[in-house]
Each structure stands twice: as structure tokens, then as C-alpha cells.
ModelCIF file with pLDDT and N, C-alpha, C, O atoms, coordinates in Angstrom:
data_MODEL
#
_entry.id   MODEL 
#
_entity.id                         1 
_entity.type                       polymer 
_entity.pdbx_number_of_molecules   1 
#
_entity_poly.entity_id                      1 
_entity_poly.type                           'polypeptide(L)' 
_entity_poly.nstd_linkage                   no 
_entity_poly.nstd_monomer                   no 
_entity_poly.pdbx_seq_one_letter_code       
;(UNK)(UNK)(UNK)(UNK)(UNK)(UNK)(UNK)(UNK)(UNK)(UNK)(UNK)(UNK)(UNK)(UNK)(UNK)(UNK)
(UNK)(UNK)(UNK)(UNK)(UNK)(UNK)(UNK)(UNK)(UNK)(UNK)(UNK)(UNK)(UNK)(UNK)(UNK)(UNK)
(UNK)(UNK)(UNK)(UNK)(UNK)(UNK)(UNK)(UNK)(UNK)(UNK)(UNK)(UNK)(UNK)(UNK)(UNK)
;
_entity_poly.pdbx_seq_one_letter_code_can   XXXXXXXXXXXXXXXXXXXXXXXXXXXXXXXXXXXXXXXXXXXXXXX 
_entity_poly.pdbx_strand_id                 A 
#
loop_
_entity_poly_seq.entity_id 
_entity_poly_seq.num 
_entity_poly_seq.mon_id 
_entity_poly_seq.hetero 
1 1  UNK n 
1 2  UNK n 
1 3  UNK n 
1 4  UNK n 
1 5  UNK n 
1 6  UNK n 
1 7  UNK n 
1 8  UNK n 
1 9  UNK n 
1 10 UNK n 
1 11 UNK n 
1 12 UNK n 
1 13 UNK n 
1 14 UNK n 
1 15 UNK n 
1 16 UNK n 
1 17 UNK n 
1 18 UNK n 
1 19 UNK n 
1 20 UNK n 
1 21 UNK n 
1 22 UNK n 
1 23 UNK n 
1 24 UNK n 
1 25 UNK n 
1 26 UNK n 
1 27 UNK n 
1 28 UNK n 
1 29 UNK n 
1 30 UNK n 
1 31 UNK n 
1 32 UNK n 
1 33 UNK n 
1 34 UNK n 
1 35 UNK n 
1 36 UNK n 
1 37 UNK n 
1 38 UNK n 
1 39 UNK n 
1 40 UNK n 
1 41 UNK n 
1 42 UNK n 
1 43 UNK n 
1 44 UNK n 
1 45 UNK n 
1 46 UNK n 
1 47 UNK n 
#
_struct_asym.id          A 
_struct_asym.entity_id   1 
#
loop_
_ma_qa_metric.id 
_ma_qa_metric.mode 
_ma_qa_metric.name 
_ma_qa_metric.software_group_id 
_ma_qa_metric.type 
1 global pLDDT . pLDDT 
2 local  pLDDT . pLDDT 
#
_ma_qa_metric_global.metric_id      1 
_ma_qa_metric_global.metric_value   85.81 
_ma_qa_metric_global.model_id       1 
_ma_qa_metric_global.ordinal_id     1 
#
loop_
_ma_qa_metric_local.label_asym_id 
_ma_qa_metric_local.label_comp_id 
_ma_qa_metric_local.label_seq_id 
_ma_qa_metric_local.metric_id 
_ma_qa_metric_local.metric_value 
_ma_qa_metric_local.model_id 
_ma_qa_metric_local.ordinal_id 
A UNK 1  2 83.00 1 1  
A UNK 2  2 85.00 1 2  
A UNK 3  2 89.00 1 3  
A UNK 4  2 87.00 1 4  
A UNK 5  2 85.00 1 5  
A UNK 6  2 82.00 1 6  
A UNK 7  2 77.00 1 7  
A UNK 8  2 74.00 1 8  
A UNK 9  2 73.00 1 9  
A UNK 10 2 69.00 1 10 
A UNK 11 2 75.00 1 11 
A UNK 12 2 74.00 1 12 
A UNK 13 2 76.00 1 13 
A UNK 14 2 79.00 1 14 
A UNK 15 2 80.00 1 15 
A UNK 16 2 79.00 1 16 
A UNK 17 2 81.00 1 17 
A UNK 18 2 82.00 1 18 
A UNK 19 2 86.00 1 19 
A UNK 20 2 88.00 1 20 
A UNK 21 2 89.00 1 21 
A UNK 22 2 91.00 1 22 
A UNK 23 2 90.00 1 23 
A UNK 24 2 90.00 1 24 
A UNK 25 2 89.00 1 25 
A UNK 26 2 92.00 1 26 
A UNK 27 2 91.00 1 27 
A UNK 28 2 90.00 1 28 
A UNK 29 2 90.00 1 29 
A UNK 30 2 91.00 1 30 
A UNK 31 2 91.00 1 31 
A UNK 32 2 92.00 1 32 
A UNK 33 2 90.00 1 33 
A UNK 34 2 92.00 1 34 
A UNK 35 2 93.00 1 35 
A UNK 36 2 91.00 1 36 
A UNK 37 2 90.00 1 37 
A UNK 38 2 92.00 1 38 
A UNK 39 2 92.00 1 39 
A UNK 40 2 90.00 1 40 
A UNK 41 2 91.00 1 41 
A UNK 42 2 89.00 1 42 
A UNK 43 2 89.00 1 43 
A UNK 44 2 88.00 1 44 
A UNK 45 2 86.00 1 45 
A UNK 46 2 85.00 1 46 
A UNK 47 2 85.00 1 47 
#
loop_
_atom_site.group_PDB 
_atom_site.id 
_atom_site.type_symbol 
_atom_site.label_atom_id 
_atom_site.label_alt_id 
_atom_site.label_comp_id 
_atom_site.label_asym_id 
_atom_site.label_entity_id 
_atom_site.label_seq_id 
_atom_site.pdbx_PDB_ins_code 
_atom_site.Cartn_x 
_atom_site.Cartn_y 
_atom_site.Cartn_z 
_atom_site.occupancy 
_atom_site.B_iso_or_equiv 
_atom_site.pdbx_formal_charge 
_atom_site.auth_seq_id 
_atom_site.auth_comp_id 
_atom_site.auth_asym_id 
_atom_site.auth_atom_id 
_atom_site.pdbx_PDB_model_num 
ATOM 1   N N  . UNK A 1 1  ? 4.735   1.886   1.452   1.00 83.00 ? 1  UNK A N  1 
ATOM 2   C CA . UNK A 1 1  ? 5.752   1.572   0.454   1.00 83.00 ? 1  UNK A CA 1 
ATOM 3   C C  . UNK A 1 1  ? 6.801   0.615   1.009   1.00 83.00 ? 1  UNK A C  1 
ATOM 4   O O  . UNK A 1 1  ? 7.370   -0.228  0.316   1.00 83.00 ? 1  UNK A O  1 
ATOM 5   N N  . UNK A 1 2  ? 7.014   0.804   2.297   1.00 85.00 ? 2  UNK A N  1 
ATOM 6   C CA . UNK A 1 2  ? 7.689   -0.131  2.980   1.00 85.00 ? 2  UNK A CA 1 
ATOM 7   C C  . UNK A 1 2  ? 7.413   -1.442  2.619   1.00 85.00 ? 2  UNK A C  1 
ATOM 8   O O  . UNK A 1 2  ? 7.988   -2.227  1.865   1.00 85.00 ? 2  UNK A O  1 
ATOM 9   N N  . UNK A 1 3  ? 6.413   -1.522  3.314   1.00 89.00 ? 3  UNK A N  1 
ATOM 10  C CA . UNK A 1 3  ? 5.702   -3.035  3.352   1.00 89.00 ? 3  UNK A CA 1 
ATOM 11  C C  . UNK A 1 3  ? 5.371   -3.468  2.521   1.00 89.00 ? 3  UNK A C  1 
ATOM 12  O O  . UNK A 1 3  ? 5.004   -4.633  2.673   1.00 89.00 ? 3  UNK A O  1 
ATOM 13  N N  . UNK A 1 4  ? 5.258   -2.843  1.023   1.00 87.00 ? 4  UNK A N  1 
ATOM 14  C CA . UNK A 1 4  ? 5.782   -3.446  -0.182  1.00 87.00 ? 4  UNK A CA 1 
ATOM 15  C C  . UNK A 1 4  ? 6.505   -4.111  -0.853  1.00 87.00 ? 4  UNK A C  1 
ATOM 16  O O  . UNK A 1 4  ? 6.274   -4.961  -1.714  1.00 87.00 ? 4  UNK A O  1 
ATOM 17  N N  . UNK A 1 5  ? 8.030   -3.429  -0.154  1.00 85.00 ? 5  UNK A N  1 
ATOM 18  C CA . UNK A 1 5  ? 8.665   -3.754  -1.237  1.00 85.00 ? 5  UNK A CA 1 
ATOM 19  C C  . UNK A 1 5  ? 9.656   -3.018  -1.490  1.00 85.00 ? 5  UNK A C  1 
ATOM 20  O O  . UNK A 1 5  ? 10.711  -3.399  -1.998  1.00 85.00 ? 5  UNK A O  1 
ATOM 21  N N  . UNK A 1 6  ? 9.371   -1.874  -1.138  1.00 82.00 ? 6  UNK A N  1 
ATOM 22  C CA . UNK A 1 6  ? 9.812   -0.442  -2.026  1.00 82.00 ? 6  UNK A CA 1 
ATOM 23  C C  . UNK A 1 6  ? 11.378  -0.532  -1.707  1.00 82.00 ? 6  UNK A C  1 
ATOM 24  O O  . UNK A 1 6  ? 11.701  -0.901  -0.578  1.00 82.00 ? 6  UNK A O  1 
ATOM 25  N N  . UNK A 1 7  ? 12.319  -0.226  -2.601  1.00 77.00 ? 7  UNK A N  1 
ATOM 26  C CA . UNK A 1 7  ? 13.383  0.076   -2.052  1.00 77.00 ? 7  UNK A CA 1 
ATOM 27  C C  . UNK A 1 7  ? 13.910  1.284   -2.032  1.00 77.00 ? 7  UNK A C  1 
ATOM 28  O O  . UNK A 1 7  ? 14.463  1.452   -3.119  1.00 77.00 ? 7  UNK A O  1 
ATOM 29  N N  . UNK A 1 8  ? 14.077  2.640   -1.049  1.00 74.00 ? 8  UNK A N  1 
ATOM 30  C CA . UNK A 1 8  ? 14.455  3.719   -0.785  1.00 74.00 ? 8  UNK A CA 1 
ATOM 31  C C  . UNK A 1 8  ? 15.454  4.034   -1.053  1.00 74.00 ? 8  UNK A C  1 
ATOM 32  O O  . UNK A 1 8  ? 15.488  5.250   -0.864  1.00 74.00 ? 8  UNK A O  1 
ATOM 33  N N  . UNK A 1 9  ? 16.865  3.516   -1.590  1.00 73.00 ? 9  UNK A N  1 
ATOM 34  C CA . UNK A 1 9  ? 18.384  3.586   -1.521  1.00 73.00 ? 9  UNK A CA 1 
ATOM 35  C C  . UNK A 1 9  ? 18.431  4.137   -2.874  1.00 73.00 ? 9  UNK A C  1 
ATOM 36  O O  . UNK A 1 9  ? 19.282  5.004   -3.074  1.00 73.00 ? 9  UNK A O  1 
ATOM 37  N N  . UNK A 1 10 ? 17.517  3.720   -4.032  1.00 69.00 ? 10 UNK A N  1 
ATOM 38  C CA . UNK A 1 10 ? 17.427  4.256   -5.172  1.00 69.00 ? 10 UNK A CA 1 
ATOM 39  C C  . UNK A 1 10 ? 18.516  3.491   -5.901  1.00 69.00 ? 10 UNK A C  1 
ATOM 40  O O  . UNK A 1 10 ? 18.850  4.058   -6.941  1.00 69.00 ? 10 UNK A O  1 
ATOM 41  N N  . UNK A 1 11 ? 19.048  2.560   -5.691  1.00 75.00 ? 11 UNK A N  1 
ATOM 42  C CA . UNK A 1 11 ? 19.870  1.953   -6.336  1.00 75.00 ? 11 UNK A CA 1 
ATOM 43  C C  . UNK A 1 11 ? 19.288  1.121   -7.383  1.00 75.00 ? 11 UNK A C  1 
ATOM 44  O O  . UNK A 1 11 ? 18.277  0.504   -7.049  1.00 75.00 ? 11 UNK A O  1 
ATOM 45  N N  . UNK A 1 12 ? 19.804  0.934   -8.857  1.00 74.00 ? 12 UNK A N  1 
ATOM 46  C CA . UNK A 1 12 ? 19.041  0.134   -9.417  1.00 74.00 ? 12 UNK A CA 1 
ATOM 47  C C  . UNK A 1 12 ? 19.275  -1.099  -9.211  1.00 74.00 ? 12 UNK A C  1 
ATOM 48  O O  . UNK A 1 12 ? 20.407  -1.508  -8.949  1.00 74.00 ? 12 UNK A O  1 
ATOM 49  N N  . UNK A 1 13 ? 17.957  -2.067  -9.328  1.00 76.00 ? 13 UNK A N  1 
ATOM 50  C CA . UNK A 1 13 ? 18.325  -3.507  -9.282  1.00 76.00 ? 13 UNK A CA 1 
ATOM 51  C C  . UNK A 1 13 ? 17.529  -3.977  -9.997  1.00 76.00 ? 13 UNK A C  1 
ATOM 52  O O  . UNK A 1 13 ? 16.443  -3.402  -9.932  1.00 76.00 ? 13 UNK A O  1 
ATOM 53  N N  . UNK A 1 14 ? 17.589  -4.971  -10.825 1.00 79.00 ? 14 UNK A N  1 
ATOM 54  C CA . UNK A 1 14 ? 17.296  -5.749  -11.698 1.00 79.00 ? 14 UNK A CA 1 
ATOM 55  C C  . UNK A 1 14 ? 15.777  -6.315  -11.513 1.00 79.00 ? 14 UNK A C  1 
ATOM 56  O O  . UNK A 1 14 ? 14.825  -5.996  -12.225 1.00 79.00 ? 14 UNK A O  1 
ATOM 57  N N  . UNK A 1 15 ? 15.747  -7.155  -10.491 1.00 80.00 ? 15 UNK A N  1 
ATOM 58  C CA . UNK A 1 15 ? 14.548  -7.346  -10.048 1.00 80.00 ? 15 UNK A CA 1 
ATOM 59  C C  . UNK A 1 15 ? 14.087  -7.064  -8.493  1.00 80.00 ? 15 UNK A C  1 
ATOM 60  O O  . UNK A 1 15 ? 14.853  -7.445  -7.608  1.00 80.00 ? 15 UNK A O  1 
ATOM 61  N N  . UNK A 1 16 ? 12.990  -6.479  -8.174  1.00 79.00 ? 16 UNK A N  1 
ATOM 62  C CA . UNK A 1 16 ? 12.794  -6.184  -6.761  1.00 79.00 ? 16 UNK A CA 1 
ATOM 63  C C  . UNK A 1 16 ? 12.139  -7.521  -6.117  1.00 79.00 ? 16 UNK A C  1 
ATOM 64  O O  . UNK A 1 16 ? 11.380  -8.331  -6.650  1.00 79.00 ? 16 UNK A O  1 
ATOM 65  N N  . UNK A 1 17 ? 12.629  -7.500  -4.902  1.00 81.00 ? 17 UNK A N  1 
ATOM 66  C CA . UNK A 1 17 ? 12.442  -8.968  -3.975  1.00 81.00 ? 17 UNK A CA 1 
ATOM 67  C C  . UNK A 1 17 ? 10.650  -8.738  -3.661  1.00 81.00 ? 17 UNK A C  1 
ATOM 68  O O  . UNK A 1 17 ? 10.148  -7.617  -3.593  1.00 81.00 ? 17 UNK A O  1 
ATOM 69  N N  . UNK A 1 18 ? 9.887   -9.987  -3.500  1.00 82.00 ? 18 UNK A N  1 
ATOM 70  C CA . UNK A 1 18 ? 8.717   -9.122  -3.576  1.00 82.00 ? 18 UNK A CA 1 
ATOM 71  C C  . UNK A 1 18 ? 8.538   -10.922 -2.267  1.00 82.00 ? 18 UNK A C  1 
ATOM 72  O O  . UNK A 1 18 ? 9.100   -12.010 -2.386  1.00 82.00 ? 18 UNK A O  1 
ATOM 73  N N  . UNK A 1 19 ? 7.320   -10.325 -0.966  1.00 86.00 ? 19 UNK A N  1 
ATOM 74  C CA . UNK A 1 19 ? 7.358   -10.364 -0.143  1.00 86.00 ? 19 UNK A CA 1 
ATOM 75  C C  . UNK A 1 19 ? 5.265   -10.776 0.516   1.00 86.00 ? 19 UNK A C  1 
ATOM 76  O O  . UNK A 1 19 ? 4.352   -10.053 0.117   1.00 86.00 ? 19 UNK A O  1 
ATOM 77  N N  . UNK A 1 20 ? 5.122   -11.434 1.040   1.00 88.00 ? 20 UNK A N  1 
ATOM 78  C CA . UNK A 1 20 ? 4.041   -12.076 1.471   1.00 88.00 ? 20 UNK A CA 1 
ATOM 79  C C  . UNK A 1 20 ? 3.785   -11.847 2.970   1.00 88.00 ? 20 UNK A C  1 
ATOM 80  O O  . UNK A 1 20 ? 3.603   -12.885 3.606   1.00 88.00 ? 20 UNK A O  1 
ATOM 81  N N  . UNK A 1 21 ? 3.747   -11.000 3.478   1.00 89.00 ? 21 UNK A N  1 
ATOM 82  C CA . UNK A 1 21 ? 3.317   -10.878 5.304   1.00 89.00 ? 21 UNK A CA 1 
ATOM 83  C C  . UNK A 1 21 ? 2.072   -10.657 5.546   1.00 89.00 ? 21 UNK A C  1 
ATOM 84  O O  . UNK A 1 21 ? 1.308   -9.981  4.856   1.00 89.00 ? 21 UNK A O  1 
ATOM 85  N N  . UNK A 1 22 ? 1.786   -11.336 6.734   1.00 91.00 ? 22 UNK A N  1 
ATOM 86  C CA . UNK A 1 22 ? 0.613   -10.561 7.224   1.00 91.00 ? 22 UNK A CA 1 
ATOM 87  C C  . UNK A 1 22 ? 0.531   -9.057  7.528   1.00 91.00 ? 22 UNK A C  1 
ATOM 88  O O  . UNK A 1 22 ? -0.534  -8.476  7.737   1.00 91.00 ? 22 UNK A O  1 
ATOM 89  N N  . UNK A 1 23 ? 1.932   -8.383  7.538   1.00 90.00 ? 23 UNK A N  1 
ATOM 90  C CA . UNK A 1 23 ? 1.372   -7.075  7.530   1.00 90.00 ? 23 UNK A CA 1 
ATOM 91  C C  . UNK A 1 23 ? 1.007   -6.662  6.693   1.00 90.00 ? 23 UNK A C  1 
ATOM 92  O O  . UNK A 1 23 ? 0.078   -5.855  6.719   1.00 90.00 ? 23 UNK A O  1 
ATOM 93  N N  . UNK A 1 24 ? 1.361   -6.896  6.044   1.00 90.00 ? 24 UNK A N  1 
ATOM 94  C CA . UNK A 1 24 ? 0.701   -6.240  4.359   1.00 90.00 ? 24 UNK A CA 1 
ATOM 95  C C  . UNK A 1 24 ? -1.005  -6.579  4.135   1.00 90.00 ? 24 UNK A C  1 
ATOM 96  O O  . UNK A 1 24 ? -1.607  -5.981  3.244   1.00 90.00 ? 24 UNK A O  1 
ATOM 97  N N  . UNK A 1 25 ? -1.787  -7.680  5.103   1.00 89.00 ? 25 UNK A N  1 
ATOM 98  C CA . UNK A 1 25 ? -3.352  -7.807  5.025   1.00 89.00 ? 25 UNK A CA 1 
ATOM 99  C C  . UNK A 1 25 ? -3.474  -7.041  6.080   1.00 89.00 ? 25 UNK A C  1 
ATOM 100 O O  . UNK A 1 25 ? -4.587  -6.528  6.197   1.00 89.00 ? 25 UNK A O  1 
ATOM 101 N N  . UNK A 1 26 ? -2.728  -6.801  6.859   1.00 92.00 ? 26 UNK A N  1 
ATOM 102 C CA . UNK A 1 26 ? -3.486  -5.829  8.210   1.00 92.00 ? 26 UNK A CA 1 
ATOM 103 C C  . UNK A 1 26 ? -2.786  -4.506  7.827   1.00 92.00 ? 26 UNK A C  1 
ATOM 104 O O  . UNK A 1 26 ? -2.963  -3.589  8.629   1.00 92.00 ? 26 UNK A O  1 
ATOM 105 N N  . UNK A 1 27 ? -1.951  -4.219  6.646   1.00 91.00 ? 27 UNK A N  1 
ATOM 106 C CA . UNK A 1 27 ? -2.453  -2.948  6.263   1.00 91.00 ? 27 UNK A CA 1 
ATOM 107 C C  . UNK A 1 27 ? -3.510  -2.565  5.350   1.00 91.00 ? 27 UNK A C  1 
ATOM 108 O O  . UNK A 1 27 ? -3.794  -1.377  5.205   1.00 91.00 ? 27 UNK A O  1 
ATOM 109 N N  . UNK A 1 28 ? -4.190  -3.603  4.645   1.00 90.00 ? 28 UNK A N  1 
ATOM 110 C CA . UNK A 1 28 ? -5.219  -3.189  3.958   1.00 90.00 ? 28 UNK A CA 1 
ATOM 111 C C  . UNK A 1 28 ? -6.302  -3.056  5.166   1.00 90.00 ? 28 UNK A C  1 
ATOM 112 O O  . UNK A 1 28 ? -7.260  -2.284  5.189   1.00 90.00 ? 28 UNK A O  1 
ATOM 113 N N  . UNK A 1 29 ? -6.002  -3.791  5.947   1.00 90.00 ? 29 UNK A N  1 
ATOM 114 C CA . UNK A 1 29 ? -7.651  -3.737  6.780   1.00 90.00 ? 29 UNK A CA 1 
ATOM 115 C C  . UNK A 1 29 ? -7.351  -1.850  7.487   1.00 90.00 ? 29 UNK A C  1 
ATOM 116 O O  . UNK A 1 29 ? -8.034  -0.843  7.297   1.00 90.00 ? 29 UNK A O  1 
ATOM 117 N N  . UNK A 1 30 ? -6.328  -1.997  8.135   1.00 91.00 ? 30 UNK A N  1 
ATOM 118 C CA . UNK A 1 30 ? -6.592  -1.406  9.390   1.00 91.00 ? 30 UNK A CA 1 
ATOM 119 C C  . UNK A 1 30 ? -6.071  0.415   8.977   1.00 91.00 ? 30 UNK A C  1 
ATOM 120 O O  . UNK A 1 30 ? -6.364  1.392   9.666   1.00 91.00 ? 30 UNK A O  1 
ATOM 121 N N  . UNK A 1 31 ? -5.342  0.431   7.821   1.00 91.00 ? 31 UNK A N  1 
ATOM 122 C CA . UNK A 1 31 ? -4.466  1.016   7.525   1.00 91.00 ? 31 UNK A CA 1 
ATOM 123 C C  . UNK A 1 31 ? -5.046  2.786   7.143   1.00 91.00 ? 31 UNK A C  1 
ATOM 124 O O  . UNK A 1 31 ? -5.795  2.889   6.171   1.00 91.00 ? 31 UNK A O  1 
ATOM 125 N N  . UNK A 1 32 ? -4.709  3.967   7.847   1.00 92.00 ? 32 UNK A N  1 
ATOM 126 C CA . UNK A 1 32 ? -5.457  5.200   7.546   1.00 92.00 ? 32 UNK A CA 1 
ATOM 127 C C  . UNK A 1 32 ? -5.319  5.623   6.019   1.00 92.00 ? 32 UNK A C  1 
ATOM 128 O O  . UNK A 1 32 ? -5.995  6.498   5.476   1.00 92.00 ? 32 UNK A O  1 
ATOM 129 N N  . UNK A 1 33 ? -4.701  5.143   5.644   1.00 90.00 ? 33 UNK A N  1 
ATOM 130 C CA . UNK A 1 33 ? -4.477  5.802   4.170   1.00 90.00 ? 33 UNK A CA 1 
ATOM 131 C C  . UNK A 1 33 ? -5.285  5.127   3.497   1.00 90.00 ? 33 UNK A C  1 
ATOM 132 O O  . UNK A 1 33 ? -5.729  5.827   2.587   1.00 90.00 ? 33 UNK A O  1 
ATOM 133 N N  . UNK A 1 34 ? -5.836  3.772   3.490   1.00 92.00 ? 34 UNK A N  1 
ATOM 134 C CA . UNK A 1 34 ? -6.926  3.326   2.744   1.00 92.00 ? 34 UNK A CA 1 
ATOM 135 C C  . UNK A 1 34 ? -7.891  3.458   2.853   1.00 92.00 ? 34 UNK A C  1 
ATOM 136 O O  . UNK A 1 34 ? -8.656  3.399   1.891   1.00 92.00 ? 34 UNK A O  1 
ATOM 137 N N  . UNK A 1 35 ? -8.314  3.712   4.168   1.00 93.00 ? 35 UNK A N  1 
ATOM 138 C CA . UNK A 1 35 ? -9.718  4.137   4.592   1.00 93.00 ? 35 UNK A CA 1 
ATOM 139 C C  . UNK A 1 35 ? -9.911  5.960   3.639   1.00 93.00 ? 35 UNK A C  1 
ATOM 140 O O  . UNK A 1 35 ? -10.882 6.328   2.978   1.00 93.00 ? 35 UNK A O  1 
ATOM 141 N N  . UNK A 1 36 ? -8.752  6.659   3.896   1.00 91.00 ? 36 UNK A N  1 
ATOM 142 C CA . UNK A 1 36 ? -9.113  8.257   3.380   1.00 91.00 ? 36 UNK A CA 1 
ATOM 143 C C  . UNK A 1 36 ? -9.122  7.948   1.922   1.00 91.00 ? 36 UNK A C  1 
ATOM 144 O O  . UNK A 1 36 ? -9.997  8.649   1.415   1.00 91.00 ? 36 UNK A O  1 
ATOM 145 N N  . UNK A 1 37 ? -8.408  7.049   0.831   1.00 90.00 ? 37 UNK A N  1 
ATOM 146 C CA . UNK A 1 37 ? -8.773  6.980   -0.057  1.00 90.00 ? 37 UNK A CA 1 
ATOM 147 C C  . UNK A 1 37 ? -9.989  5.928   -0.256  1.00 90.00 ? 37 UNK A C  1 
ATOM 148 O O  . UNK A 1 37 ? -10.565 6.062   -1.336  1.00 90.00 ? 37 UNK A O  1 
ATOM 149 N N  . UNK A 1 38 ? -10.353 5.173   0.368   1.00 92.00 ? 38 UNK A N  1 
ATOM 150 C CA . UNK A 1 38 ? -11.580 4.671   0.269   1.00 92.00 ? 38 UNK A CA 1 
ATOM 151 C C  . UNK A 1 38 ? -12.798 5.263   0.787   1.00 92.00 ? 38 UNK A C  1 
ATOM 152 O O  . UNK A 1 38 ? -13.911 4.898   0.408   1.00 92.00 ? 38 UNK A O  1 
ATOM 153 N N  . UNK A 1 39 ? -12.621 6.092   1.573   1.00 92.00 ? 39 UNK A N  1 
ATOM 154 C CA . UNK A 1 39 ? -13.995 7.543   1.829   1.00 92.00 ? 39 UNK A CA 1 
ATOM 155 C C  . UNK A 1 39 ? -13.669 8.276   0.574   1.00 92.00 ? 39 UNK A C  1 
ATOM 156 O O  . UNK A 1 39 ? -14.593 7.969   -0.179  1.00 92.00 ? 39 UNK A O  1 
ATOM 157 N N  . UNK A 1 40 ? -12.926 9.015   -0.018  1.00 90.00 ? 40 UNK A N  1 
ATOM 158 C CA . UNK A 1 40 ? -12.977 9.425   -1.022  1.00 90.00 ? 40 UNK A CA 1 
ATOM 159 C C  . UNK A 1 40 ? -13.367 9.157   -2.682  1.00 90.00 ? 40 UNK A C  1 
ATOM 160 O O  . UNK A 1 40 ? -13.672 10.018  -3.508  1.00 90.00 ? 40 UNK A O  1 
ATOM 161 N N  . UNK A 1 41 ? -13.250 7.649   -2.889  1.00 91.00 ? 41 UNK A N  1 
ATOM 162 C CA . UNK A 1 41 ? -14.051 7.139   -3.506  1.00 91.00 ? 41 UNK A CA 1 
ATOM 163 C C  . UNK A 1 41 ? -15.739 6.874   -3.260  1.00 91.00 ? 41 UNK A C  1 
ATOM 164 O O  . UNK A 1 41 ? -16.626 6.987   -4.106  1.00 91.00 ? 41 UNK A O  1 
ATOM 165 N N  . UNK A 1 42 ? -15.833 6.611   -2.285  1.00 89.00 ? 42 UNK A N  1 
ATOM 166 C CA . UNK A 1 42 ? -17.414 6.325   -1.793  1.00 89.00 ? 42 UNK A CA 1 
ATOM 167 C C  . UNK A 1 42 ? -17.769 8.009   -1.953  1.00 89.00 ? 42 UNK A C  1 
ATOM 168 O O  . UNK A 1 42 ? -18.936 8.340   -2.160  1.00 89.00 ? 42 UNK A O  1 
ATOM 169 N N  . UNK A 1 43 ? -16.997 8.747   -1.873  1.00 89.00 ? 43 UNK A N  1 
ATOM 170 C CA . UNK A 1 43 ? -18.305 10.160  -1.590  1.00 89.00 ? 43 UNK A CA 1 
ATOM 171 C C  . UNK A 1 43 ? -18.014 10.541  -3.581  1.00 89.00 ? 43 UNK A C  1 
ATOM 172 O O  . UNK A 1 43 ? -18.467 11.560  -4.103  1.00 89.00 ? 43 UNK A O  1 
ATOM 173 N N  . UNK A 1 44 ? -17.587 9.983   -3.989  1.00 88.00 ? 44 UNK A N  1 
ATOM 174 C CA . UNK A 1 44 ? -17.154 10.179  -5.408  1.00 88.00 ? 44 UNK A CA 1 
ATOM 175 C C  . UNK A 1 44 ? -18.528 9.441   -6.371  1.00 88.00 ? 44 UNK A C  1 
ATOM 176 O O  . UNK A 1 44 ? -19.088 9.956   -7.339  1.00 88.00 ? 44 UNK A O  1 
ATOM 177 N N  . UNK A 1 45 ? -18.782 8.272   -5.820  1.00 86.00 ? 45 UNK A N  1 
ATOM 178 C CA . UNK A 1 45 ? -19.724 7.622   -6.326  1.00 86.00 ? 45 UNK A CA 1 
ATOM 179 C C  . UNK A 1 45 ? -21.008 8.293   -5.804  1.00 86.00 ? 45 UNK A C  1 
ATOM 180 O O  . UNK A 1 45 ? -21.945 8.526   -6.567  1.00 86.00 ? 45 UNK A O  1 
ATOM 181 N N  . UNK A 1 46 ? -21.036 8.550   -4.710  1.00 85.00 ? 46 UNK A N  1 
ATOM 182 C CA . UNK A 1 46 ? -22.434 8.775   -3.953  1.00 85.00 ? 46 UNK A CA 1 
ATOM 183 C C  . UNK A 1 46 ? -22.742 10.089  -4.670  1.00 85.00 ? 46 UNK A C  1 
ATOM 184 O O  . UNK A 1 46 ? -23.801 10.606  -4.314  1.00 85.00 ? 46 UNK A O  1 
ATOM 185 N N  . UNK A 1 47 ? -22.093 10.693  -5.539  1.00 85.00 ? 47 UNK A N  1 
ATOM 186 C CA . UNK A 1 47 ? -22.168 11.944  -6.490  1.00 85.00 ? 47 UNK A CA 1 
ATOM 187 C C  . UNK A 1 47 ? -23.107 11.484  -7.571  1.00 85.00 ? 47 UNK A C  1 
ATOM 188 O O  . UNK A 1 47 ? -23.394 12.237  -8.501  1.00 85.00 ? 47 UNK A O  1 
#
């Protein structure tokens, strides 16, 4: 959520600043939370 974007302060703002890093592709690659929801889809299909 970080590396999104997200803003934690809960304050409202109008528009959220939105942001282009390479971390954000090396969290899709490398990242544990996509892999457990992407095993969880694959054993979903393999059903």
C-alpha cells in the first residue's frame, strides 16, 4: 500500500499523488503477497 500510493494519515485530499518506480515492478515480481495470492488462484483453477 505504501508503494502505491496509499496515504495512512487519513486525511482527506482531493486527489492522491500517484507515482511510477521501479519498486513497484519489483514488487510485482519478487513480492510474497503476490506469489500467496497467485498460488491461490492457480490451485483455484486447477479445481
Amino acid at each position: 500500500l505504501s508503494l502505491f500510493d496509499y496515504d495512512s494519515s487519513g486525511a482527506p485530499i482531493a486527489e492522491r499523488p500517484t507515482s511510477q518506480t521501479p519498486a513497484q515492478s519489483l514488487f510485482w515480481l519478487n513480492s510474497p503477497l503476490v506469489k500467496y495470492y497467485a498460488d491461490k488462484f492457480a490451485e483455484r483453477l486447477l479445481k
